[in-house]
C-alpha atoms as a PDB file:
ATOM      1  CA  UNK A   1      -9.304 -18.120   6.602  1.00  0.00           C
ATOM      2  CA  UNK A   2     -10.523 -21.263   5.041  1.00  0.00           C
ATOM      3  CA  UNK A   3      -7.309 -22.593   4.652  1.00  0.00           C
ATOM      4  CA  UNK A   4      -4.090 -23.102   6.906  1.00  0.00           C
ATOM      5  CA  UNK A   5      -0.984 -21.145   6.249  1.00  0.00           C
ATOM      6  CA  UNK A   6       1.530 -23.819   4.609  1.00  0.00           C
ATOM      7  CA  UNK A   7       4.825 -23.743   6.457  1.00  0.00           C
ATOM      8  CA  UNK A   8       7.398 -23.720   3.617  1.00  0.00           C
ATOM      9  CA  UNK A   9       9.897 -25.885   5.608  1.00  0.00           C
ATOM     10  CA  UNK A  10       7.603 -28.773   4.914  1.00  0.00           C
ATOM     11  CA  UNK A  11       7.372 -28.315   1.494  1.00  0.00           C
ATOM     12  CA  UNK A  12       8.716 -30.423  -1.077  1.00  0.00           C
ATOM     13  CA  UNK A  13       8.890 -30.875  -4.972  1.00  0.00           C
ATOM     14  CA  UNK A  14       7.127 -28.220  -6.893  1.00  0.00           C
ATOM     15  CA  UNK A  15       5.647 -26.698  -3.755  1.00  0.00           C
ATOM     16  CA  UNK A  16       8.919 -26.150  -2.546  1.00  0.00           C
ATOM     17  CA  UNK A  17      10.364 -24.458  -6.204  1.00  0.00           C
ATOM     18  CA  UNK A  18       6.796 -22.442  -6.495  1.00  0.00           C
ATOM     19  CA  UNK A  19       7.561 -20.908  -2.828  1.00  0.00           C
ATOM     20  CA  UNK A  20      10.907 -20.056  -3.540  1.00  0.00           C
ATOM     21  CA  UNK A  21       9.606 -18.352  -6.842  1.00  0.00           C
ATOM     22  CA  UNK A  22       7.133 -16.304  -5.248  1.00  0.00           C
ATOM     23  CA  UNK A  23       8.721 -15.021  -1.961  1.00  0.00           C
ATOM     24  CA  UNK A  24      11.722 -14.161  -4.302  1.00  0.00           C
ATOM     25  CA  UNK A  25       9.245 -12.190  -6.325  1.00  0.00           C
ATOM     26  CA  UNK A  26       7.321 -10.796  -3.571  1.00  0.00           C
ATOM     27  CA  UNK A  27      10.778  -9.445  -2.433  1.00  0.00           C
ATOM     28  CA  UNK A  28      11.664  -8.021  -5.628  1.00  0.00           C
ATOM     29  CA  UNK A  29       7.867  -6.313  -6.591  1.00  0.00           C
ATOM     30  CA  UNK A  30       5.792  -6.445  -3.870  1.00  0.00           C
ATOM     31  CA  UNK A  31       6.736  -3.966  -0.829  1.00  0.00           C
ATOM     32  CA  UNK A  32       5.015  -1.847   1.589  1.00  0.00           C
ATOM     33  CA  UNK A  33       2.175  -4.699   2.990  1.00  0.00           C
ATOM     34  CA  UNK A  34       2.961  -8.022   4.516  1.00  0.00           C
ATOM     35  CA  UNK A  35       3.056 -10.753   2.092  1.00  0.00           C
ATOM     36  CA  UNK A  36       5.336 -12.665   4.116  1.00  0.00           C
ATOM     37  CA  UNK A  37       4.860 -13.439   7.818  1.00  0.00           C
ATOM     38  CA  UNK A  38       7.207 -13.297  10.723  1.00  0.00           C
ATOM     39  CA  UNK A  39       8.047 -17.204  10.299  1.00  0.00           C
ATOM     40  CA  UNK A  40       8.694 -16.792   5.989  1.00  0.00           C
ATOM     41  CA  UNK A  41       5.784 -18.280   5.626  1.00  0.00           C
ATOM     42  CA  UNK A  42       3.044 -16.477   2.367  1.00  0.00           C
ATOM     43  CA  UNK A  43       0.048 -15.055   3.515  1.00  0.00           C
ATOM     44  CA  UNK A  44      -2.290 -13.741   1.028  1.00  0.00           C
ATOM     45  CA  UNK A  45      -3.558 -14.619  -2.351  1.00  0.00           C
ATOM     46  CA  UNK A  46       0.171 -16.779  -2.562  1.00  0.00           C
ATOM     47  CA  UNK A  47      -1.089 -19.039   0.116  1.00  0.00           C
ATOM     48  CA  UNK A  48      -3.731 -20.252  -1.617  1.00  0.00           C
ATOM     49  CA  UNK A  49      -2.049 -20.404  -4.499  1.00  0.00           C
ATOM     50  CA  UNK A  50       1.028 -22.527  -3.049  1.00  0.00           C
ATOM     51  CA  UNK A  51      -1.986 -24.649  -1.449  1.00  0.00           C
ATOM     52  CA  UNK A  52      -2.881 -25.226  -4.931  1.00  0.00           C
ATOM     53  CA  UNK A  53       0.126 -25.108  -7.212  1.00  0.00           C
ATOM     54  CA  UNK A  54      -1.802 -26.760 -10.471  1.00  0.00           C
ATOM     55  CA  UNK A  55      -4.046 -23.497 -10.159  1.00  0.00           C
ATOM     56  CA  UNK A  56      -1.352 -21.092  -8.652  1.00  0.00           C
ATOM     57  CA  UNK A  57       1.446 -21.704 -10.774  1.00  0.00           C
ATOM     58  CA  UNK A  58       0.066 -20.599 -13.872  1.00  0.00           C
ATOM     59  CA  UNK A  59      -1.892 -17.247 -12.010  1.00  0.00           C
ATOM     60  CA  UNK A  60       1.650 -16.932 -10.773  1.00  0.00           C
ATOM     61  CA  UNK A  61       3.779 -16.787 -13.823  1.00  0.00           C
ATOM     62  CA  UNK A  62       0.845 -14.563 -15.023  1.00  0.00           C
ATOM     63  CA  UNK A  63       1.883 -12.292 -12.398  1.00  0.00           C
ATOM     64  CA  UNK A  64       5.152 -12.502 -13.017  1.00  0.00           C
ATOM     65  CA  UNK A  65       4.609 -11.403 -16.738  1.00  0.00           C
ATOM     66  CA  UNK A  66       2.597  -8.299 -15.665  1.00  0.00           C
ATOM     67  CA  UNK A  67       5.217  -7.216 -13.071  1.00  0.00           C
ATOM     68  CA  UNK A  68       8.659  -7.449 -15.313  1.00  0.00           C
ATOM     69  CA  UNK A  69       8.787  -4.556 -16.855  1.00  0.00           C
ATOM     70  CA  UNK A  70       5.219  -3.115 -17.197  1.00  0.00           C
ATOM     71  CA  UNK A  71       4.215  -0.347 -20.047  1.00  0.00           C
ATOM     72  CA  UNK A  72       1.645   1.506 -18.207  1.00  0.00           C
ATOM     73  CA  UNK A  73       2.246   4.353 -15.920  1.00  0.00           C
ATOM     74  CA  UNK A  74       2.274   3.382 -11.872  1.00  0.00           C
ATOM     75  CA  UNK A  75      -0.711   5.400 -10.894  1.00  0.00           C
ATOM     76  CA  UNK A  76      -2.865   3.942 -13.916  1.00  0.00           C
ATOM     77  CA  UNK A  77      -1.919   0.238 -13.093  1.00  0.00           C
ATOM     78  CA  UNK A  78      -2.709   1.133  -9.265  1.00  0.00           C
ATOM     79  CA  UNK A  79      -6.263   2.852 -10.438  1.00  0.00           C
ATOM     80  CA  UNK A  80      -6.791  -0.404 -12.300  1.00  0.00           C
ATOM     81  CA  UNK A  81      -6.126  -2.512  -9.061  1.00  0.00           C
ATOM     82  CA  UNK A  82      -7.987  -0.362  -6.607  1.00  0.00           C
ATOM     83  CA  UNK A  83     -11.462  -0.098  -8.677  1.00  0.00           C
ATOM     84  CA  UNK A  84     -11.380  -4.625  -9.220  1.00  0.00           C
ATOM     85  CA  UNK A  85     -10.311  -4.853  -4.845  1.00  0.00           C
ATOM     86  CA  UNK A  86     -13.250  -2.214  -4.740  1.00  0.00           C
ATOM     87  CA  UNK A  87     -15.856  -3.700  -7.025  1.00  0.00           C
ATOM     88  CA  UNK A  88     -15.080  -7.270  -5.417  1.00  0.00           C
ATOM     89  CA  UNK A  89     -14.630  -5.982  -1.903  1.00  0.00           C
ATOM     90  CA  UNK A  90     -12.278  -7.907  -1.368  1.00  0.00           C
ATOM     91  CA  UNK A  91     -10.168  -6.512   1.863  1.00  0.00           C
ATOM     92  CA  UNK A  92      -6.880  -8.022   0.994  1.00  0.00           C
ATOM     93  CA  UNK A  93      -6.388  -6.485  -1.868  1.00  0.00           C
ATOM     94  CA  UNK A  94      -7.480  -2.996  -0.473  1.00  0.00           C
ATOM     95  CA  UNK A  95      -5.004  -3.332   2.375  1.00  0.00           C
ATOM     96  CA  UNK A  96      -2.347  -4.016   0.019  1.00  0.00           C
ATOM     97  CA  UNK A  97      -2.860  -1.841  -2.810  1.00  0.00           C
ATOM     98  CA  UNK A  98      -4.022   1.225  -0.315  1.00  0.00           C
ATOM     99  CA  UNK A  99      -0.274   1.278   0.887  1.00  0.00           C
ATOM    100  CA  UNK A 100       1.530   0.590  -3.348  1.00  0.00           C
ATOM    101  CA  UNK A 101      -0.645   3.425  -4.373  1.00  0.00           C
ATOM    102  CA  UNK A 102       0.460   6.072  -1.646  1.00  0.00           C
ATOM    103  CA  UNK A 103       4.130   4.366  -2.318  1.00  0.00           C
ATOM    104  CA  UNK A 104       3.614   5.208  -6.216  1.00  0.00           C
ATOM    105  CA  UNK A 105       2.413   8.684  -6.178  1.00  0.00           C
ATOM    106  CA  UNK A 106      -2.450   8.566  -6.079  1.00  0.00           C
ATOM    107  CA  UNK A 107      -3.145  11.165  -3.263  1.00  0.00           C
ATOM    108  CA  UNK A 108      -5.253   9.979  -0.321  1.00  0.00           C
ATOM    109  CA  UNK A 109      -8.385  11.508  -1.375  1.00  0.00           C
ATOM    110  CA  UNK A 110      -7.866  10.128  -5.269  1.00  0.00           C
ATOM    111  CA  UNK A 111      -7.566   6.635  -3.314  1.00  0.00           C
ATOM    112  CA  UNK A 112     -10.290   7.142  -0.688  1.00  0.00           C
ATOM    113  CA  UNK A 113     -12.708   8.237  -3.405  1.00  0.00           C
ATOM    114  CA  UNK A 114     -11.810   4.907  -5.111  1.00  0.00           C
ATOM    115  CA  UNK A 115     -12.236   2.296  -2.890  1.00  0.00           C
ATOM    116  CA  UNK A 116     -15.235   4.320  -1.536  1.00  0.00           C
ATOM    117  CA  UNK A 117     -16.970   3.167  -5.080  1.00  0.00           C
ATOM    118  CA  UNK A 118     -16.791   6.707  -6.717  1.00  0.00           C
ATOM    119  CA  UNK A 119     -14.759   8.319  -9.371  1.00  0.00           C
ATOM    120  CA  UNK A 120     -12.654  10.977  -8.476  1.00  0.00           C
ATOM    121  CA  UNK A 121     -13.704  14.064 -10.299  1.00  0.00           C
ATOM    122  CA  UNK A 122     -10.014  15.476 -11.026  1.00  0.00           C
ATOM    123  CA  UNK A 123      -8.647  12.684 -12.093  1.00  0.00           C
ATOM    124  CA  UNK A 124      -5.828  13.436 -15.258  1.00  0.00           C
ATOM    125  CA  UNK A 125      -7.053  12.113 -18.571  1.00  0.00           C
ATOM    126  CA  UNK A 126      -4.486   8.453 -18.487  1.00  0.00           C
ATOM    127  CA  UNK A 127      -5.868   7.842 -14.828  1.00  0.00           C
ATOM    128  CA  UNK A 128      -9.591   8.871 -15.686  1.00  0.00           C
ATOM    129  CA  UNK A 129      -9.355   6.593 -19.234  1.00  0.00           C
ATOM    130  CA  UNK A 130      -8.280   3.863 -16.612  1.00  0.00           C
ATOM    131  CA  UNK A 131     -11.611   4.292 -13.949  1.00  0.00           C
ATOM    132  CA  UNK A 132     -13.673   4.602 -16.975  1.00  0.00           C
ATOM    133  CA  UNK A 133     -12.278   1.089 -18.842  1.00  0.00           C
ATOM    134  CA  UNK A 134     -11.299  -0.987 -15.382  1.00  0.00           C
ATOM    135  CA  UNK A 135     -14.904  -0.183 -13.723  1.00  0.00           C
ATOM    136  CA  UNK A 136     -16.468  -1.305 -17.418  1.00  0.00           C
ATOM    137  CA  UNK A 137     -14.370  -4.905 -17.422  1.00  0.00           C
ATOM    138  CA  UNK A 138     -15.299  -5.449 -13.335  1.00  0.00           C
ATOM    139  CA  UNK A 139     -18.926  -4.720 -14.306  1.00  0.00           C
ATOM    140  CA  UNK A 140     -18.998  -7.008 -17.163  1.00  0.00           C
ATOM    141  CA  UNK A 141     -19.216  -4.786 -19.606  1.00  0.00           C
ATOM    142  CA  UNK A 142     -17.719  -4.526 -23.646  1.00  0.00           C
ATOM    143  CA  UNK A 143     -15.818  -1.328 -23.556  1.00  0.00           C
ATOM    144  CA  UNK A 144     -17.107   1.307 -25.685  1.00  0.00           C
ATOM    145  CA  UNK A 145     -15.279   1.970 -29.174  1.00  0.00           C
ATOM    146  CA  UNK A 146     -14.268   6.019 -28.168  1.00  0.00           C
ATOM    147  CA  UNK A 147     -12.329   4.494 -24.541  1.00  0.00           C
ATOM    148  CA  UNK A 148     -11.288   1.528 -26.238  1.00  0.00           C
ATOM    149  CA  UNK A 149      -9.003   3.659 -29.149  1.00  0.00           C
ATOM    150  CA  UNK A 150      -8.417   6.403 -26.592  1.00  0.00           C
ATOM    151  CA  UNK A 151      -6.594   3.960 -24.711  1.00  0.00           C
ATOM    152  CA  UNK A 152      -4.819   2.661 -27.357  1.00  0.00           C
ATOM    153  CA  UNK A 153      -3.348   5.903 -28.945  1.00  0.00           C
ATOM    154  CA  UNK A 154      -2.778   7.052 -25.262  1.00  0.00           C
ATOM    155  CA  UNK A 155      -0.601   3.504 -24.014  1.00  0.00           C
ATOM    156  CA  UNK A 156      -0.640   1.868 -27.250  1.00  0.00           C
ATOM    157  CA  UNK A 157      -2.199  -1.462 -28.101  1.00  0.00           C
ATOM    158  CA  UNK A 158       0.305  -3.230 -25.865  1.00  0.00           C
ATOM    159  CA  UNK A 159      -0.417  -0.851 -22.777  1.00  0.00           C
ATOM    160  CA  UNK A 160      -4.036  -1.648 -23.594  1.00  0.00           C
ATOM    161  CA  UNK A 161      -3.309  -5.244 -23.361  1.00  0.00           C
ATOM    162  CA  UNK A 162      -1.575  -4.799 -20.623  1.00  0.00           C
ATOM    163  CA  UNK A 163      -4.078  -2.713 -19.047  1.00  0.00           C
ATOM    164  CA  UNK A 164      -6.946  -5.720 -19.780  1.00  0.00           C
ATOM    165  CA  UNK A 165      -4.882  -8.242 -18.767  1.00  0.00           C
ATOM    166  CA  UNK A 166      -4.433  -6.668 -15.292  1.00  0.00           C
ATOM    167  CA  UNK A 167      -7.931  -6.237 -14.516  1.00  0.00           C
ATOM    168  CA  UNK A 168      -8.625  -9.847 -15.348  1.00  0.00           C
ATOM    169  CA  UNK A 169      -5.442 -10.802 -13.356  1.00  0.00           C
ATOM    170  CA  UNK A 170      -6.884  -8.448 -10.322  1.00  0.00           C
ATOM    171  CA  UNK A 171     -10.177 -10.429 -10.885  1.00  0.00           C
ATOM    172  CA  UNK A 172      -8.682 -13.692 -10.538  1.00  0.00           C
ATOM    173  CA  UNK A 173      -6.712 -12.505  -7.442  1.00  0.00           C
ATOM    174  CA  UNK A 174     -10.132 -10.867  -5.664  1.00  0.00           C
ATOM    175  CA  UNK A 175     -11.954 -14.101  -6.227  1.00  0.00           C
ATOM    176  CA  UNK A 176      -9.379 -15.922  -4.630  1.00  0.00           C
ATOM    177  CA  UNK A 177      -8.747 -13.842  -1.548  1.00  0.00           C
ATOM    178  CA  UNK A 178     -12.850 -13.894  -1.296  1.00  0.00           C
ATOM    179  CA  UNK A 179     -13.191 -17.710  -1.824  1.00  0.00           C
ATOM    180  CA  UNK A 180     -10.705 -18.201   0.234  1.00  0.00           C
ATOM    181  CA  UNK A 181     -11.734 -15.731   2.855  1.00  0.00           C
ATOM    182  CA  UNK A 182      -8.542 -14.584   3.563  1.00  0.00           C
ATOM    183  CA  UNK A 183      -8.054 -12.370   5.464  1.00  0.00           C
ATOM    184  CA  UNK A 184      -5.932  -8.999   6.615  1.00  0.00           C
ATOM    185  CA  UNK A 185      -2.682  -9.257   8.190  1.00  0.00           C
ATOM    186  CA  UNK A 186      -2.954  -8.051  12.114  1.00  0.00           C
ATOM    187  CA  UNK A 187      -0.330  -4.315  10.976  1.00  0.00           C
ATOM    188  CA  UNK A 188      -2.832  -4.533   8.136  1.00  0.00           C
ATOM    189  CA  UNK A 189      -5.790  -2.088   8.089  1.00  0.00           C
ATOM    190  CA  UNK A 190      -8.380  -1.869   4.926  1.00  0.00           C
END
């Protein structure tokens, strides 16, 4: 870890209101992985973040917007999440989104195939559209025109949005934990 853990009792002004924004949104949308240590203190991409509050306010209200009261189905958003932790390798997010994606319903071998760097060959058509387009965006690529309207008559142009969004979002939050070299909690296994 390149950076120390900030103790929130010493934090003050906007560090102190960005804390209290994310551990109260960390309790409300983030369960199943440590996010929060033994002493309250954030771990993860929010440490860096709440090291940096000019750059991890705004990544955090982006967040925010992506978590109240998503479009997309569970298992597409968690597809989404586990091919960008996968294509940036970024351990952190793998521990994490390992443990949501059992909680919301991918199968161990659908998620072991995944963050192996394969597509699962049974995948249903939503979470197959969602490999296809998320492993296209991490790779840099301009999504064809046949995934680009499948997605949108299958979740909408909103849901496709969405969908975009939270692969760049996932991006941002890889390149953090990376740069940052943070790493997995001690329960944590990736």
């Amino acid at each position: 870890m390149r950076l120390p853990i900030l103790d929130h009792t010493t934090l003050q002004g906007d560090q102190k209101a960005l804390y209290e924004d994310m551990k109260s949104g960390i309790e409300k949308n983030f369960k199943g992985f440590t996010a929060i240590d033994e002493k309250a203190d954030l771990v993860g991409p929010w440490n860096p973040w709440l090291s940096f509050p000019k750059f991890g306010g705004p990544v955090w209200n982006l967040v925010k917007a992506l978590a109240d009261n998503p479009q997309l189905p569970k298992t597409v958003r968690e597809i989404a999440i586990l091919v960008t932790g996968t294509y940036f390798h970024s351990d952190y997010e793998l521990y994490a989104h390992i443990h949501v994606a059992e909680d919301r319903g991918l199968s161990e071998d659908t998620i072991r195939t995944i963050v192996s760097g394969n597509r699962p060959h049974d995948l249903p058509r939503e979470e197959a559209m969602a490999y296809d387009f998320a492993s296209i965006l991490v790779e840099g690529g301009v999504i064809p025109e046949i995934l680009y309207r499948g997605m949108v008559e299958t979740f909408g142009q909103d849901g496709t949005a969405e969908f975009i969004y939270l692969v760049g979002l996932y991006c941002m939050v890889s390149t953090t934990l990376n740069g940052f070299n943070v790493p997995v909690p001690q329960d944590g296994d990736a």
